[in-house]
N, C-alpha and C. Protein backbone atom coordinates (compact mmCIF):
# COMPACT_ATOMS: atom_id res chain seq x y z
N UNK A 1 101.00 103.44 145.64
CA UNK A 1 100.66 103.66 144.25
C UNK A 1 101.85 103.24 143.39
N UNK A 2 101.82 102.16 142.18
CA UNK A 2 102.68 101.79 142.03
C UNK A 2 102.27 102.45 140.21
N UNK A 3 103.30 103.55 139.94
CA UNK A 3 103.53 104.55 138.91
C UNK A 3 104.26 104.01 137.82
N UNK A 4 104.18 103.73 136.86
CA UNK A 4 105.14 103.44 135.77
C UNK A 4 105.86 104.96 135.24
N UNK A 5 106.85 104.24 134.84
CA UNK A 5 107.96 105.13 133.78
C UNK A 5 107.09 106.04 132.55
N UNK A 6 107.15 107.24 132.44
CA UNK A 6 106.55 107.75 131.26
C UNK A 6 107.19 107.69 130.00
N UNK A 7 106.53 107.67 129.22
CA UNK A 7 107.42 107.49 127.48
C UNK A 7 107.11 108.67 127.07
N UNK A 8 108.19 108.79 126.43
CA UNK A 8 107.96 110.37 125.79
C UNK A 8 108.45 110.30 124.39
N UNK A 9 107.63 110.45 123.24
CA UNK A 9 108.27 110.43 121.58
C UNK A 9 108.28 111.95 121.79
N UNK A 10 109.41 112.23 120.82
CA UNK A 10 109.97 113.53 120.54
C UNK A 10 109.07 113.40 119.06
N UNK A 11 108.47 114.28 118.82
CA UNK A 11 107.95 114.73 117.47
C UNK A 11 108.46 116.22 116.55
N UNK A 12 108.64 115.49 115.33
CA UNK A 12 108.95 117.10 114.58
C UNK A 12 108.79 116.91 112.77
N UNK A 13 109.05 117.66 112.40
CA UNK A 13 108.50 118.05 111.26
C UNK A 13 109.03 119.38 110.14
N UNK A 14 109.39 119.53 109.53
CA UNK A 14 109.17 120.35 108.19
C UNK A 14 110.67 120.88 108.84
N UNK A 15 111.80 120.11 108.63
CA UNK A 15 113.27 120.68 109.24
C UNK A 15 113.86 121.16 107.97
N UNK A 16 113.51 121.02 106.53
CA UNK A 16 114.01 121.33 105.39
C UNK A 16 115.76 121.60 105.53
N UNK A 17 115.91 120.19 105.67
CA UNK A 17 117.35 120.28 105.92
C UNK A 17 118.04 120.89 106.77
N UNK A 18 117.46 121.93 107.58
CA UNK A 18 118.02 122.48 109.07
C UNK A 18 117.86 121.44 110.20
N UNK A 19 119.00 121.01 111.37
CA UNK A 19 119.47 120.84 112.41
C UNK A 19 119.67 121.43 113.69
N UNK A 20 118.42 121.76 114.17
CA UNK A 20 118.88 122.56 115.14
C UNK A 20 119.22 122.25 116.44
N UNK A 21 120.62 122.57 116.59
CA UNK A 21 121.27 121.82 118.17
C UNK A 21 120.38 122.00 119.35
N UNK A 22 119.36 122.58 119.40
CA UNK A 22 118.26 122.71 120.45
C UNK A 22 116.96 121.74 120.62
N UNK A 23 117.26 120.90 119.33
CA UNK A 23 116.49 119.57 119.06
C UNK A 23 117.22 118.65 120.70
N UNK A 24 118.88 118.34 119.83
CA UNK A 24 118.99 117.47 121.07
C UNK A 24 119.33 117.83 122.52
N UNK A 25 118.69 119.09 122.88
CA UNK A 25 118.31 119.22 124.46
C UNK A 25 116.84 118.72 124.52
N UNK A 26 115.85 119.37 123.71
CA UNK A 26 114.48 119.17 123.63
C UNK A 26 114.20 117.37 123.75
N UNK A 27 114.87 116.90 123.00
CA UNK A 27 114.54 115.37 122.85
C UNK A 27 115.44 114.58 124.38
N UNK A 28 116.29 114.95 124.68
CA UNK A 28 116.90 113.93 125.18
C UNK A 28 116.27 113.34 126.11
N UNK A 29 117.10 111.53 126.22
CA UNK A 29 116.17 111.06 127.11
C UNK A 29 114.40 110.54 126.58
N UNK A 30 114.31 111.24 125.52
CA UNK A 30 113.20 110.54 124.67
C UNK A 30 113.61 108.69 124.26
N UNK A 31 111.98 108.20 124.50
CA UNK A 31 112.35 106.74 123.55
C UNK A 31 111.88 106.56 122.26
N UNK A 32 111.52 107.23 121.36
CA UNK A 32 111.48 107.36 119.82
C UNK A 32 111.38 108.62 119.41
N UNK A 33 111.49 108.81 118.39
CA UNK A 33 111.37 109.92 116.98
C UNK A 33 110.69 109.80 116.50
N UNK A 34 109.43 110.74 116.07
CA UNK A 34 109.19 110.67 114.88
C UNK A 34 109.20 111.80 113.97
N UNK A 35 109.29 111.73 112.59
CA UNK A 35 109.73 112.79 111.83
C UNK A 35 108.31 113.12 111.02
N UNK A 36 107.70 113.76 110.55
CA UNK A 36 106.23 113.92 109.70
C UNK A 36 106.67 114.33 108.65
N UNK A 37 107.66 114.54 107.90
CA UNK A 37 108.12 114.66 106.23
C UNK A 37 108.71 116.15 106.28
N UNK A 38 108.96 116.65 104.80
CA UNK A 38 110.25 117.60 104.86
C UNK A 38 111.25 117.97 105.50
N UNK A 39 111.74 116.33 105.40
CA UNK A 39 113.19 116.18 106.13
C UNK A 39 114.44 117.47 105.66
N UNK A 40 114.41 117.37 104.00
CA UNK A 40 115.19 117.94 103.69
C UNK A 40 116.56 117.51 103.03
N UNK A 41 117.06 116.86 103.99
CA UNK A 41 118.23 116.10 104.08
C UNK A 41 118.43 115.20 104.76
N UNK A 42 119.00 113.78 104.13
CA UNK A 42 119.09 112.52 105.17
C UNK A 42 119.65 113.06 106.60
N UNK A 43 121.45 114.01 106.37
CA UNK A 43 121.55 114.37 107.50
C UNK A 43 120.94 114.83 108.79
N UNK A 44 120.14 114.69 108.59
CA UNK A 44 118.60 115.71 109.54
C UNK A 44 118.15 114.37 110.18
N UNK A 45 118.48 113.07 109.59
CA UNK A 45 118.03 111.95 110.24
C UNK A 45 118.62 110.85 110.88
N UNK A 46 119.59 111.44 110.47
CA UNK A 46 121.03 110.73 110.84
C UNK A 46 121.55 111.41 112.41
N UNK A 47 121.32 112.53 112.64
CA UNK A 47 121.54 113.20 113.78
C UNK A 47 120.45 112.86 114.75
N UNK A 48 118.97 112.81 114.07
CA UNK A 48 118.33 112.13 115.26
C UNK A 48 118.47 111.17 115.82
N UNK A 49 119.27 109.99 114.82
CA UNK A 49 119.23 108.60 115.10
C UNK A 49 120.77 108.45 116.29
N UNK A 50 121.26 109.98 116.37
CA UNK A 50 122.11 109.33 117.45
C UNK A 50 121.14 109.96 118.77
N UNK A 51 120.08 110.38 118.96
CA UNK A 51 119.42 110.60 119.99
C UNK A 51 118.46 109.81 120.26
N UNK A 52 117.45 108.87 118.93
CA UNK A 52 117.15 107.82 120.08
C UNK A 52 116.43 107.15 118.37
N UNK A 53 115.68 106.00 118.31
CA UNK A 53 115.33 105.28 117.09
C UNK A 53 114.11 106.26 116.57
N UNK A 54 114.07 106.44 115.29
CA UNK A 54 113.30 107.23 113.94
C UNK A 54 112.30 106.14 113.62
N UNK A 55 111.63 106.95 113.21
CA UNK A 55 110.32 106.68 112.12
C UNK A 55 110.42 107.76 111.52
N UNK A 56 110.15 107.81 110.54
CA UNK A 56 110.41 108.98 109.31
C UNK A 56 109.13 109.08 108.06
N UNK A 57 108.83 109.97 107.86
CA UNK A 57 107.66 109.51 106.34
C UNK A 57 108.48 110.70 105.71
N UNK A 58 108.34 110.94 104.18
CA UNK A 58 108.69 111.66 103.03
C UNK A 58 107.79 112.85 103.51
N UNK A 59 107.68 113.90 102.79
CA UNK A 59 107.15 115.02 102.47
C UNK A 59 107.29 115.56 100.69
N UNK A 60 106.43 116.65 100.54
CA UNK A 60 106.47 116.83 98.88
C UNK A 60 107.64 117.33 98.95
N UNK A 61 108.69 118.13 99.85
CA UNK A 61 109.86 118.68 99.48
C UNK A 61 110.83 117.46 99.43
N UNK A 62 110.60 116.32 99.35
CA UNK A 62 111.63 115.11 100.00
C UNK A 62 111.10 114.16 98.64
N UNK A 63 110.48 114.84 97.93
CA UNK A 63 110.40 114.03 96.63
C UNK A 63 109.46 112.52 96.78
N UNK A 64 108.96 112.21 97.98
CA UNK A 64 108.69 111.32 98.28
C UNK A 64 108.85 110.09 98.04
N UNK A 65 108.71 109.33 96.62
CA UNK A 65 109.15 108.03 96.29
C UNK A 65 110.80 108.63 96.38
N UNK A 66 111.51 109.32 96.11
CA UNK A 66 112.98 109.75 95.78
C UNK A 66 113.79 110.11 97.22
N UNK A 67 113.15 109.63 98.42
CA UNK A 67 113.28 110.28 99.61
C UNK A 67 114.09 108.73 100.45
N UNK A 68 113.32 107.23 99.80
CA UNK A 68 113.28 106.66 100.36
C UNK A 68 112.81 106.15 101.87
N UNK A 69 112.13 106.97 102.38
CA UNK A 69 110.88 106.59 102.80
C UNK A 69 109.30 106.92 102.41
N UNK A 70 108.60 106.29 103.16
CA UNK A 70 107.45 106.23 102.67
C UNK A 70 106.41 107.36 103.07
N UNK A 71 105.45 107.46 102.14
CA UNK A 71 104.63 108.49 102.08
C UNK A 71 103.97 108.67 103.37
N UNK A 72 103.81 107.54 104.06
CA UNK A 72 102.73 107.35 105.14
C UNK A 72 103.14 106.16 105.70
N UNK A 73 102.63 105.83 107.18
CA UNK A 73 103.08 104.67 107.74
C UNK A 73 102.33 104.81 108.89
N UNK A 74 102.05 103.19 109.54
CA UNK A 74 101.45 103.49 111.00
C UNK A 74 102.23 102.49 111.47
N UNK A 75 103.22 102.93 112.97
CA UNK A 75 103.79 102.05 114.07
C UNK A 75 103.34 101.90 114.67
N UNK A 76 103.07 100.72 116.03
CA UNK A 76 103.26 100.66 117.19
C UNK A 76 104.20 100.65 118.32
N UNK A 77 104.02 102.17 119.05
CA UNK A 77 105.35 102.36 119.94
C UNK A 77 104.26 102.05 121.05
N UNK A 78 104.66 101.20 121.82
CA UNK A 78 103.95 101.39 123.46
C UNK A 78 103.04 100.79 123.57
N UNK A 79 102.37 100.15 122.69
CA UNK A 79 101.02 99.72 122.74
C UNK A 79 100.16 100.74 121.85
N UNK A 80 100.37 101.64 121.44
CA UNK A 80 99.88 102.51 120.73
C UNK A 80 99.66 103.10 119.49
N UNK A 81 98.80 102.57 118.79
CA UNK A 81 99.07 102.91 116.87
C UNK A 81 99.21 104.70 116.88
N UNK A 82 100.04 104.21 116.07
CA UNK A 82 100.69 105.96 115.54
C UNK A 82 100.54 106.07 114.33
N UNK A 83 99.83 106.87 113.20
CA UNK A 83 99.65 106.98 112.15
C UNK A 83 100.90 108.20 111.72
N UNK A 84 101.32 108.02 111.34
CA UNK A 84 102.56 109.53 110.20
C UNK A 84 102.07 109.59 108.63
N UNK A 85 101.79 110.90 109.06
CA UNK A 85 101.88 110.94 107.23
C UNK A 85 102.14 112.84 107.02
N UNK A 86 102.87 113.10 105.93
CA UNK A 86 103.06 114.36 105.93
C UNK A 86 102.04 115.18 105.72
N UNK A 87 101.05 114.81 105.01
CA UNK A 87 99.84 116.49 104.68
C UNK A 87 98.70 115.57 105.32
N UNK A 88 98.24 116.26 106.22
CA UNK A 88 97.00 115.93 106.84
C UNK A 88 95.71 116.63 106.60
N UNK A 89 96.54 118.11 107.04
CA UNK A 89 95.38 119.28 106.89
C UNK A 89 96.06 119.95 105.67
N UNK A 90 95.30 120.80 105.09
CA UNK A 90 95.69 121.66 104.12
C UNK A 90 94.76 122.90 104.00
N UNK A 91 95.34 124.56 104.05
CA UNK A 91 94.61 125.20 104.14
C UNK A 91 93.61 125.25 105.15
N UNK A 92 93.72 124.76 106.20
CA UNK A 92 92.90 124.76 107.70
C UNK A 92 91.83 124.04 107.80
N UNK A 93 91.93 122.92 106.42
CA UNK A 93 91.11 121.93 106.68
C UNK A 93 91.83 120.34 106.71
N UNK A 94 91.14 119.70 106.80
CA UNK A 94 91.45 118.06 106.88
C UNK A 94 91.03 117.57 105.72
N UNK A 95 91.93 117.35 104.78
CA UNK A 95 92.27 117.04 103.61
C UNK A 95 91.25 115.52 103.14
N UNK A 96 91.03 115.41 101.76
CA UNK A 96 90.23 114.22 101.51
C UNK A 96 91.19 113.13 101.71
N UNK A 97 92.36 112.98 101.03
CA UNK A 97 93.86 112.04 101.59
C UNK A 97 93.59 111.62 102.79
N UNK A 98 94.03 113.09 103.70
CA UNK A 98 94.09 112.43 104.94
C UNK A 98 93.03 111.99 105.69
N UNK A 99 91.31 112.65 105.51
CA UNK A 99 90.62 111.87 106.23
C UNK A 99 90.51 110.29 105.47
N UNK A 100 90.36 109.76 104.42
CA UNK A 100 91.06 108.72 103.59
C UNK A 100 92.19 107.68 104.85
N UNK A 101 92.81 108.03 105.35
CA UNK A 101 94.34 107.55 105.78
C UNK A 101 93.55 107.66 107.34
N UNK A 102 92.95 108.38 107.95
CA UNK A 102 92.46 108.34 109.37
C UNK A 102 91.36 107.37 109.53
N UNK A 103 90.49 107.35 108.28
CA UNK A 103 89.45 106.36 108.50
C UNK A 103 89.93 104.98 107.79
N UNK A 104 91.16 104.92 107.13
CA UNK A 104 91.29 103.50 106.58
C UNK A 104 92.25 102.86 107.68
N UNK A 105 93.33 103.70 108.74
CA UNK A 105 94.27 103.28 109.74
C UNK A 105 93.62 103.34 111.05
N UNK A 106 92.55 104.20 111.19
CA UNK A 106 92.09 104.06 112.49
C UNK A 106 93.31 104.30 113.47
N UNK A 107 94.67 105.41 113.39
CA UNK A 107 95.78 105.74 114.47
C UNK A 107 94.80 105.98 116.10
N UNK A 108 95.31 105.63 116.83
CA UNK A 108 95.74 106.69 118.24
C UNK A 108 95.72 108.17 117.93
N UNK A 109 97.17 107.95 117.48
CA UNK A 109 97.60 109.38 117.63
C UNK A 109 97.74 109.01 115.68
N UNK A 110 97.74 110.65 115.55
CA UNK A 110 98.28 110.72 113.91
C UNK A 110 99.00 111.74 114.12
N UNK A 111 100.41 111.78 113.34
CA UNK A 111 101.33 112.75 113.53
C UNK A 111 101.07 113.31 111.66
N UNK A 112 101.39 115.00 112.03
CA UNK A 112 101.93 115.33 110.57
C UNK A 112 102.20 116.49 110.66
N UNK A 113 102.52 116.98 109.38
CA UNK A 113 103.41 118.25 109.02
C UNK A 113 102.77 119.19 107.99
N UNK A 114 103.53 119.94 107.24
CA UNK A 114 103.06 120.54 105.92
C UNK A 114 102.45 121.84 106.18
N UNK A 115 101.75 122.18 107.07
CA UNK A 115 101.61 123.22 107.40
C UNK A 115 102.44 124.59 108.23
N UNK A 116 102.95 123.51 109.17
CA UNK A 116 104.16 124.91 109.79
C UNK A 116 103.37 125.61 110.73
N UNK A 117 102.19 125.04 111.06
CA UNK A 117 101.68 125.19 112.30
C UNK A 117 101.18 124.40 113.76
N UNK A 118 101.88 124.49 114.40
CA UNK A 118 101.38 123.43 115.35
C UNK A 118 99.98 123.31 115.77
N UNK A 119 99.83 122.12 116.39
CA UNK A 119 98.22 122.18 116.29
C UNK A 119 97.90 120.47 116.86
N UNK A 120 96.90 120.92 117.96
CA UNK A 120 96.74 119.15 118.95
C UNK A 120 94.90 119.38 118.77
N UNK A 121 94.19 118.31 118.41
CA UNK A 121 93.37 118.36 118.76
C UNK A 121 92.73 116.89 118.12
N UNK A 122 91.29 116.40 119.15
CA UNK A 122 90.82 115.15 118.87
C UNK A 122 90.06 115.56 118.04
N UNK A 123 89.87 113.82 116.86
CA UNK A 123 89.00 113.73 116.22
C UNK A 123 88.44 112.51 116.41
N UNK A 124 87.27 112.82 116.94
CA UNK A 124 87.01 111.30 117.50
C UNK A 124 87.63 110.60 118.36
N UNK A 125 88.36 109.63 118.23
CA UNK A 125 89.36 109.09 119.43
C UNK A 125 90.66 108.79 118.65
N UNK A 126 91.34 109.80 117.81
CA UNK A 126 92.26 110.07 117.18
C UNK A 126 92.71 111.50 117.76
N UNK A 127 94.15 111.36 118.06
CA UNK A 127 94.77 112.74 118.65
C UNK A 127 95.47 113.11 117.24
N UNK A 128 95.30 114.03 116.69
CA UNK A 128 95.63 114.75 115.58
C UNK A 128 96.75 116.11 116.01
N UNK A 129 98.37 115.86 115.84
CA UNK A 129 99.30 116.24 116.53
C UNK A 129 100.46 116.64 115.16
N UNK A 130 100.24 117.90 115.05
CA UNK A 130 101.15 118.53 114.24
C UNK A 130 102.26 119.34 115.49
N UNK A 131 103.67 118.96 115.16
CA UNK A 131 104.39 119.58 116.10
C UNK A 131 104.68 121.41 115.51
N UNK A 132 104.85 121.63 114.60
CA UNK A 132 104.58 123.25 113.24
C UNK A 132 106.13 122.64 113.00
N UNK A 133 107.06 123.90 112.69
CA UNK A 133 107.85 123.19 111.61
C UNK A 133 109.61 123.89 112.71
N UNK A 134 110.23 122.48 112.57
CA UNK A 134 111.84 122.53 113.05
C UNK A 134 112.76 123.50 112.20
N UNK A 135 112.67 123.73 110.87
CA UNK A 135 113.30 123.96 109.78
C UNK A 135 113.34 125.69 110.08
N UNK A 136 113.81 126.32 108.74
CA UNK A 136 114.16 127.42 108.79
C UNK A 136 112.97 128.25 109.06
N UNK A 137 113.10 129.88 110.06
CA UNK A 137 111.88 130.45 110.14
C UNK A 137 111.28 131.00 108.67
N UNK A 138 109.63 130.84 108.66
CA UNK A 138 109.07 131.62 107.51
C UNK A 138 107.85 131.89 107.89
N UNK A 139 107.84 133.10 107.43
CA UNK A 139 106.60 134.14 107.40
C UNK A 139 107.01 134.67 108.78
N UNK A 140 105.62 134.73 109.97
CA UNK A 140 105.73 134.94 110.80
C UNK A 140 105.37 133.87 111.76
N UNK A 141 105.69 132.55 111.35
CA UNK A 141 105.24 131.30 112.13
C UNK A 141 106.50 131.14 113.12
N UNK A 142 106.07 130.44 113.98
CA UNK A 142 106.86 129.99 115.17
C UNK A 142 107.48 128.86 114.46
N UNK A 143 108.68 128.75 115.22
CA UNK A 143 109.45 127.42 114.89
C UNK A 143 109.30 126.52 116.07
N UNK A 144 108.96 124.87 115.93
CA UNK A 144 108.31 124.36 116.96
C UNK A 144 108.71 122.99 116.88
N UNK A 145 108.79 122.29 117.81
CA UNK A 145 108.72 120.66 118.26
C UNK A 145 108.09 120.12 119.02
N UNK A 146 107.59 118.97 118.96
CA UNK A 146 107.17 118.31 120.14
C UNK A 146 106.95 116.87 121.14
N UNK A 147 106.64 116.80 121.79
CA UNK A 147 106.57 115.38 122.61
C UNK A 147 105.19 115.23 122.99
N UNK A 148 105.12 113.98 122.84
CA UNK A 148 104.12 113.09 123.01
C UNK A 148 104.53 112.42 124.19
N UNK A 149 104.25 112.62 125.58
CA UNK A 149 104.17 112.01 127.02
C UNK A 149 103.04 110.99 127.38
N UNK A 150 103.72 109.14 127.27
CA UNK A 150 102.50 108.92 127.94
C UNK A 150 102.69 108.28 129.21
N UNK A 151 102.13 108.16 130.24
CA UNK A 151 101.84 107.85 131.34
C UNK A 151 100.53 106.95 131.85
N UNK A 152 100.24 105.50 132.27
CA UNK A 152 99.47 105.03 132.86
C UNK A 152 98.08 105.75 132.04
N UNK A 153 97.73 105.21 130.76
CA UNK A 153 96.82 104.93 129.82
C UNK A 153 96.46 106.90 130.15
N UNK A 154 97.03 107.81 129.98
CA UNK A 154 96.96 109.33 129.60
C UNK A 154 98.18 109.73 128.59
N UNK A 155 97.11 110.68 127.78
CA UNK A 155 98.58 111.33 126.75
C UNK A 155 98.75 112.86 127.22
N UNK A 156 99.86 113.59 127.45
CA UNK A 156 100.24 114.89 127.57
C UNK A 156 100.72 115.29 126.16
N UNK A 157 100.07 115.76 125.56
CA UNK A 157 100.67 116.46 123.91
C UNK A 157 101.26 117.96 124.15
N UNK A 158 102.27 118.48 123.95
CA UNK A 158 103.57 119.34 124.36
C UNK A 158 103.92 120.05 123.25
N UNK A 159 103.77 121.13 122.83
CA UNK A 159 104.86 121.97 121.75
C UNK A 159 105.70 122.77 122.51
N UNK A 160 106.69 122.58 121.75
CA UNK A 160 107.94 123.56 122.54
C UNK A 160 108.51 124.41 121.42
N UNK A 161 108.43 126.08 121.59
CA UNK A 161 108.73 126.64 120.66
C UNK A 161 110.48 126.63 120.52
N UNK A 162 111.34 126.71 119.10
CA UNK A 162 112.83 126.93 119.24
C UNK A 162 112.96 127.95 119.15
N UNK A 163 113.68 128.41 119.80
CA UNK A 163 114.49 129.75 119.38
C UNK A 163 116.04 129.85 119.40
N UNK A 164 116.73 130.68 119.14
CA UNK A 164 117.96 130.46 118.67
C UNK A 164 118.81 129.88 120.13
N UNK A 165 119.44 129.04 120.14
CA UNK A 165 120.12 128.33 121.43
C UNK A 165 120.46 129.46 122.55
N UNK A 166 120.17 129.91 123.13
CA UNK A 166 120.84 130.59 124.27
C UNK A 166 120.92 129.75 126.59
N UNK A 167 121.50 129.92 126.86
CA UNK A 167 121.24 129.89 128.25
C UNK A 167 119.94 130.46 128.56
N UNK A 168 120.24 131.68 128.63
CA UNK A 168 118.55 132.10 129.42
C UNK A 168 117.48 131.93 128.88
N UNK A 169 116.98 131.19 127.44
CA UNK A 169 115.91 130.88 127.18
C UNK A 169 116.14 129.26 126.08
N UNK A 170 115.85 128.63 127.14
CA UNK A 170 116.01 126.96 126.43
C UNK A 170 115.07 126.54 125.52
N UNK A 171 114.07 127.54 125.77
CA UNK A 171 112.83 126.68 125.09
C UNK A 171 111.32 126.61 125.99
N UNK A 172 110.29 127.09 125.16
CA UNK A 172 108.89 127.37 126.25
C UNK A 172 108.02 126.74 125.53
N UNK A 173 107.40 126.12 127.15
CA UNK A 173 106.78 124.76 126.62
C UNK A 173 105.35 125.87 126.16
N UNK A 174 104.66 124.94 125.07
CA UNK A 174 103.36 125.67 124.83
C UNK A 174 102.07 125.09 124.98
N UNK A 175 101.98 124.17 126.28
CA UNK A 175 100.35 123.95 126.64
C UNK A 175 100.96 122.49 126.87
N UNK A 176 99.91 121.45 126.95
CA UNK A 176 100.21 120.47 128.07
C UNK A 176 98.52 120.46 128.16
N UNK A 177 98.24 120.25 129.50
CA UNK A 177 96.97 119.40 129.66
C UNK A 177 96.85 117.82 129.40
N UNK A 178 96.50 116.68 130.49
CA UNK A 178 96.05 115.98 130.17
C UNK A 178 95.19 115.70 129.65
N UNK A 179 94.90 114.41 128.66
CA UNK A 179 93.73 113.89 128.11
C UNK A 179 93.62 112.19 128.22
N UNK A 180 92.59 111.93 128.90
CA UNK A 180 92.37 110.64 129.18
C UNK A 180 92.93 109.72 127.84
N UNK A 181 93.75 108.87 127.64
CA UNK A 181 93.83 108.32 126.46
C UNK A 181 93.08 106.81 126.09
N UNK A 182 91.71 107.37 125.08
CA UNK A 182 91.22 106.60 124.70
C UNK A 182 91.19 105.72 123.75
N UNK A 183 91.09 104.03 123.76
CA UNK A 183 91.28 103.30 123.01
C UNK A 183 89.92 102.64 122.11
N UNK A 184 90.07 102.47 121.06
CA UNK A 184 88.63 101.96 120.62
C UNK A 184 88.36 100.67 120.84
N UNK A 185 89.19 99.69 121.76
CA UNK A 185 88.87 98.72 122.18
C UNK A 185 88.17 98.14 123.56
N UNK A 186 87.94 99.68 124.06
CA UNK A 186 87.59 100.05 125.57
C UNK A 186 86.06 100.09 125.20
């Protein structure tokens, strides 16, 4: 059985200018970044970029045109369209914007933020992948990151909650499961 190398994007979101040194254990060894908006602070992007290459979109706290990046964007890492954009859902729904931006990009995967809750699930043959938010804790939400694993045409979607750096607790992964990864050209 001849296995390829897995790729793994580190995903995150809503860091409002917090850095947390438990990012670069979580990421390392990742081959891209991506950021889903409320960076906060360039510094916040500048530290990822010594852990592996960024994609970045604005958020409303990042002023968006004033942020210097862009509101929204779709890459190809891997063979794989990636849609970013910061508000997807709003209020526990899927926003007119963003279904707008899902049906005009047609992503793979769509990454985003704004909510501060993590959250994986298909729409159609779009993986809809909020990692919840890197940045400072609020309310009673978890603070969270995540990776996107792919392997031989499957995606593993991964949240890993942060908690404050210690030895005996690095970080717990929160679900996993494969999902066949489907292309609309199949």
């Amino acid at each position: 059985m001849n296995q390829r190398r897995a790729i793994r994007i580190g995903v995150i979101a809503d860091t409002h200018g917090l850095f947390d040194p438990a990012i670069r254990r979580h990421f390392r060894g990742v081959d891209h970044i991506l950021h889903a908006g409320d960076i906060g602070d360039r510094s916040v992007i500048e530290q990822l970029e010594q852990i592996a290459p960024v994609t970045a979109v604005s958020g409303n706290v990042d002023g968006y045109e004033q942020s210097g990046f862009p509101s929204e964007t779709v890459v190809t890492l891997f063979e794989i369209r990636v849609g970013l954009r910061h508000v997807v859902y709003e209020g526990g729904k899927l926003t007119k914007d963003g279904r707008a931006f899902l049906d005009r990009e047609q992503p793979d995967i769509c990454v985003f933020g704004h909510t501060h809750q993590p959250k994986r699930e298909w729409l159609r043959n779009t993986l809809l992948f909020n990692p919840g938010s890197a940045g400072p804790k609020r309310f009673k939400l978890l603070r969270a990151v995540g990776i996107l694993e792919m392997i031989d045409g499957k995606i593993r979607p991964m949240h890993i909650e942060l908690k404050k750096p210690s030895r005996k607790c690095p970080g717990k992964i929160l679900g996993g499961g494969r999902r066949q990864f489907r292309r609309d050209e199949e």
